[in-house]
Each structure stands twice: as structure tokens, then as C-alpha cells.
C-alpha atoms as a PDB file:
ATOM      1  CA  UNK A   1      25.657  -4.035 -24.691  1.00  0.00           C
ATOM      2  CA  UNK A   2      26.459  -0.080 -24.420  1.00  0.00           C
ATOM      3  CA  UNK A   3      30.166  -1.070 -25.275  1.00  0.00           C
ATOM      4  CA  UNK A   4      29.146  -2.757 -28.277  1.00  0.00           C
ATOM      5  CA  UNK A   5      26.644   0.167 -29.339  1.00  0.00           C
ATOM      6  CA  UNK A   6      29.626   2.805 -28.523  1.00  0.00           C
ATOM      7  CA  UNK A   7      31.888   1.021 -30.891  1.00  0.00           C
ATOM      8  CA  UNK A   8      29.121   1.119 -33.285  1.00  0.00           C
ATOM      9  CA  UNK A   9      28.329  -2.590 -33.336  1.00  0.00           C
ATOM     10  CA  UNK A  10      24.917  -3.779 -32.766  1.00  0.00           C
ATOM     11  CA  UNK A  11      23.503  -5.318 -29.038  1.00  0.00           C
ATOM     12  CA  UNK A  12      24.350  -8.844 -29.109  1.00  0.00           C
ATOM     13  CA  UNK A  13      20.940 -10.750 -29.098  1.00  0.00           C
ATOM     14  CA  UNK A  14      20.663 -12.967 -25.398  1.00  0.00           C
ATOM     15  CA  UNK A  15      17.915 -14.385 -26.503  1.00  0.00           C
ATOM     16  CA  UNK A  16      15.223 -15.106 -28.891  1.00  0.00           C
ATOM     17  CA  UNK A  17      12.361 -13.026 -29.039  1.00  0.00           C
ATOM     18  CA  UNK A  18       8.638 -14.805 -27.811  1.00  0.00           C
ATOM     19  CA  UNK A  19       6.833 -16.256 -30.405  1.00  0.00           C
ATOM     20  CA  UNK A  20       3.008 -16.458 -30.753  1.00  0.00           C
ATOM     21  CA  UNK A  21       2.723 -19.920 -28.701  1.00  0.00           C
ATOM     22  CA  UNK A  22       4.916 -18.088 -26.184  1.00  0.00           C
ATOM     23  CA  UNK A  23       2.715 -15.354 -25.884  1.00  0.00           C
ATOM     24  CA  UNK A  24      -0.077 -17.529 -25.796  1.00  0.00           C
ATOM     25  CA  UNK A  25       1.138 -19.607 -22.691  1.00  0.00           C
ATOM     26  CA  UNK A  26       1.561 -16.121 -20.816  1.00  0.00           C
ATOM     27  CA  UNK A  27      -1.113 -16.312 -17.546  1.00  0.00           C
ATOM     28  CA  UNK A  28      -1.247 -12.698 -16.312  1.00  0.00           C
ATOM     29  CA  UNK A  29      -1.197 -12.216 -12.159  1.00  0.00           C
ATOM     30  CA  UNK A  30      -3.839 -10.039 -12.299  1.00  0.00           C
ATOM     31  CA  UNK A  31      -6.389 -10.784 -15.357  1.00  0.00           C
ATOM     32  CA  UNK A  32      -7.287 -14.335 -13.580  1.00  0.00           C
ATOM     33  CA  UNK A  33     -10.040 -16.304 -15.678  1.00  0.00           C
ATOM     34  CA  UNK A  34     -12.628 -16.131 -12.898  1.00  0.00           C
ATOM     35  CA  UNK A  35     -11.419 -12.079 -13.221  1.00  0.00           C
ATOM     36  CA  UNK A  36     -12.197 -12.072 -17.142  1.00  0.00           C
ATOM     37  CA  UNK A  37     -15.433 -14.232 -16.372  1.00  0.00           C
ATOM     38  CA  UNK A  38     -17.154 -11.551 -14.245  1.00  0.00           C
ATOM     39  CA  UNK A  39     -15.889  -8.819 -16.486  1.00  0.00           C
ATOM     40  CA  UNK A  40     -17.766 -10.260 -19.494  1.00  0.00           C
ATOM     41  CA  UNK A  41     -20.838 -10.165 -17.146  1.00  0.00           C
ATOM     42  CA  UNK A  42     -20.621  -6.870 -15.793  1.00  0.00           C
ATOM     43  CA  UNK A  43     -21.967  -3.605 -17.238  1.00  0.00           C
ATOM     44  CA  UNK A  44     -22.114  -0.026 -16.600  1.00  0.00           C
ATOM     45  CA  UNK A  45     -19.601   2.519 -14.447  1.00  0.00           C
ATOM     46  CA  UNK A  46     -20.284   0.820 -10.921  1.00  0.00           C
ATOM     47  CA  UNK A  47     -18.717  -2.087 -12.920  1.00  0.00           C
ATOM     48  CA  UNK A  48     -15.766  -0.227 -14.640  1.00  0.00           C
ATOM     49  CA  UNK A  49     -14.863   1.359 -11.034  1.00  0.00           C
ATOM     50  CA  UNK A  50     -15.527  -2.251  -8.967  1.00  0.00           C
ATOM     51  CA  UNK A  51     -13.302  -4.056 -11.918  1.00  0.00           C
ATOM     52  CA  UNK A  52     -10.213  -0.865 -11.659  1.00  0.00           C
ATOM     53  CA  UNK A  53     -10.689  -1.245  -7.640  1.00  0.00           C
ATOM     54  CA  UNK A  54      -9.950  -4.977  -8.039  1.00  0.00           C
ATOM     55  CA  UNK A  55      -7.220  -4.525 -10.939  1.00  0.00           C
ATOM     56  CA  UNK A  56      -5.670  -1.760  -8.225  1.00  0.00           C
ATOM     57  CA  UNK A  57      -5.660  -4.297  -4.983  1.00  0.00           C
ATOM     58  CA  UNK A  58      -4.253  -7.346  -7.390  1.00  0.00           C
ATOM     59  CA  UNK A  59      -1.447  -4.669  -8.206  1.00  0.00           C
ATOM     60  CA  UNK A  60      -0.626  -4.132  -4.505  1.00  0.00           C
ATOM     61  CA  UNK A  61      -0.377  -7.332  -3.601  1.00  0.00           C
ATOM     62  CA  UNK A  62       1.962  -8.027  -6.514  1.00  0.00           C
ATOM     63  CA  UNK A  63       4.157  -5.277  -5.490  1.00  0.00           C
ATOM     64  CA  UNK A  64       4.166  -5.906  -1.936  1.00  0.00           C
ATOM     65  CA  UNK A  65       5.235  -9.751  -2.557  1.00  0.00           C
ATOM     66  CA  UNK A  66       8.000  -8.426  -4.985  1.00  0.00           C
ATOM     67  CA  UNK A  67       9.001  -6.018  -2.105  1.00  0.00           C
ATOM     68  CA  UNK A  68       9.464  -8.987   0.030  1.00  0.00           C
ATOM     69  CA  UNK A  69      11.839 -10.901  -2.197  1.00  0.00           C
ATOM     70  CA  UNK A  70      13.797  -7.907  -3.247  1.00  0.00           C
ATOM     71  CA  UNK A  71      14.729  -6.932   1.067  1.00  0.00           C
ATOM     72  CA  UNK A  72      18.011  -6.311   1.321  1.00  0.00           C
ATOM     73  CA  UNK A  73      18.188  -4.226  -1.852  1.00  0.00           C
ATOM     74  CA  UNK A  74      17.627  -0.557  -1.112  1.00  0.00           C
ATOM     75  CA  UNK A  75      17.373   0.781  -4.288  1.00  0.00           C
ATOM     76  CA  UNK A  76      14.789  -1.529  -5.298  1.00  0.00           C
ATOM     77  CA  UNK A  77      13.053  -1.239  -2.141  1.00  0.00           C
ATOM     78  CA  UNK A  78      12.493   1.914  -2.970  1.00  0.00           C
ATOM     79  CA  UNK A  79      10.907   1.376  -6.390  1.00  0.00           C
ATOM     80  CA  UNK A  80       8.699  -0.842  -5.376  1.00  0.00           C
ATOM     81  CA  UNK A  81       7.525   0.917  -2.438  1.00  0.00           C
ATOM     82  CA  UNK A  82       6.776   3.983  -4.450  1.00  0.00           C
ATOM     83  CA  UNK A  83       5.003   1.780  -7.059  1.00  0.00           C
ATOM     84  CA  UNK A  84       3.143   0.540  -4.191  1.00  0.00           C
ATOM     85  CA  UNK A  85       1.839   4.094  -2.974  1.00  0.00           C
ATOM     86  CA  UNK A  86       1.315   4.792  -6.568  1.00  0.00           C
ATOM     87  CA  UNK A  87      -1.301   2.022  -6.866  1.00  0.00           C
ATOM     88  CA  UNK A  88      -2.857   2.597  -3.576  1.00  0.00           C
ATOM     89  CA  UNK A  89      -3.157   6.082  -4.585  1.00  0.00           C
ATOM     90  CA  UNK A  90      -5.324   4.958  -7.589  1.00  0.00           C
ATOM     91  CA  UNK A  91      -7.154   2.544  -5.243  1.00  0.00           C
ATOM     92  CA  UNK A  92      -8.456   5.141  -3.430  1.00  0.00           C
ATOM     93  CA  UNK A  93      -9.312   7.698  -6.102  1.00  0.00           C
ATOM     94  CA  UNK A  94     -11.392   4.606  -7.818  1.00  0.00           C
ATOM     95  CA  UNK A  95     -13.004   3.935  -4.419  1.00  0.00           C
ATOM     96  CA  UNK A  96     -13.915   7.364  -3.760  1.00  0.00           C
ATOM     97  CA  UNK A  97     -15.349   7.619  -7.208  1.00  0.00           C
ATOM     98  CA  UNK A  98     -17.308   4.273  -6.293  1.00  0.00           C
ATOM     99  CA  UNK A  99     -18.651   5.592  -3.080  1.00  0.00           C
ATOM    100  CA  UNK A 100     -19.780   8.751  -5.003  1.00  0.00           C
ATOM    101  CA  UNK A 101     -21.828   6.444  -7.748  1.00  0.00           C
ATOM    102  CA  UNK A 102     -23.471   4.368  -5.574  1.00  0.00           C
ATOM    103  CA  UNK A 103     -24.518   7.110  -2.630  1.00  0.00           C
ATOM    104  CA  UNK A 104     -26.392   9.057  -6.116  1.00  0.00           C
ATOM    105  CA  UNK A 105     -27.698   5.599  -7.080  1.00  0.00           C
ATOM    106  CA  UNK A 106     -29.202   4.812  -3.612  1.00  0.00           C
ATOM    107  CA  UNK A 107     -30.539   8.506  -3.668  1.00  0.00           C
ATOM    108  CA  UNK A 108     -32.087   8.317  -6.880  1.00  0.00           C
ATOM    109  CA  UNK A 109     -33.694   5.000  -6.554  1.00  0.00           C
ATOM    110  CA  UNK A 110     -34.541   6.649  -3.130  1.00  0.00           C
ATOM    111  CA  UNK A 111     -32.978   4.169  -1.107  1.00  0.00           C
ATOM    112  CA  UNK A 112     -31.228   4.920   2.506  1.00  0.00           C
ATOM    113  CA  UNK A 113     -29.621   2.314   4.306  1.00  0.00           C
ATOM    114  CA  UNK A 114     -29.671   1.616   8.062  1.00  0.00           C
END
């Protein structure tokens, strides 16, 4: 394709673009139906951080099942491994935020657990 586009010519096309029912048929890995059930159900920050904490671990495991299949391949190894950290990263600045929310809800609704 960069030959083409140096000689001026445009890419060649390898294959169609998706259409609508394409689109349609796409499942995402991480936005399950039981996910998007308890997400229309849920309200408030405790469930914006518990719904990001469980978006953040579906990510992980994503990754780290791509890292398996791509072994062998440093480079990609790599990527994925730093995408991994990156999510876990987020995990735990969503989890930290969560722990924060509920210890002032438990204190507020002066609640203390054992």
C-alpha cells in the first residue's frame, strides 16, 4: 500500500468496508448482555466506579489471553504486556476511588464494620 501511495496511486481496497448488518452482528468481549443488563439497573458513582472496575478486569483478561497466543513474538509481547499494566493501572486507581466512596458512605450512614 505505501508503494502505491508513493507513486501517487491510491491504497488498493482488500476488502469491503462493514455494513450496518455487519456492525450489528458485532458481540463485544467486554459489554456482555448480562454486563449491559446490570448497567441499566445501576445508579449513582459507587455504580460508575463498580461498572469501570469490571470494564478494567474484562480488559485484562483480554490482554492477557492475547499475550498467550502472540508468545514467541517479542515485539508484540511487549505491547501487550504494557497494555496490560496500563489497564491494571486504571484498575487500581478505580478501586482506590471505590474504597474511598464507600468508607465516606459507611461513615456517613454511620456504619462500621467488624
Amino acid at each position: 500500500q505505501i508503494g502505491r501511495m508513493a507513486e501517487g496511486k491510491p491504497p488498493r481496497l482488500v476488502r469491503k468496508a462493514a455494513g450496518k448488518r455487519e456492525i450489528r452482528k458485532f458481540r463485544s468481549p467486554l459489554f456482555t448482555p448480562d454486563f449491559v443488563a446490570r448497567g441499566k439497573n445501576a445508579e449513582g458513582e459507587a455504580a460508575a466506579l463498580s461498572i469501570g472496575m469490571t470494564l478494567e478486569k474484562r480488559a485484562i483478561e483480554q490482554f492477557t489471553a492475547l499475550r498467550r497466543k502472540v508468545k514467541g513474538d517479542a515485539e508484540a509481547d511487549k505491547v501487550v504486556a504494557d497494555l496490560i499494566a496500563w489497564e491494571q493501572d486504571h484498575l487500581k486507581l478505580l478501586t482506590r476511588q471505590y474504597e474511598q466512596f464507600r468508607e465516606m458512605y459507611w461513615e456517613e450512614a454511620r456504619f462500621w464494620p467488624f
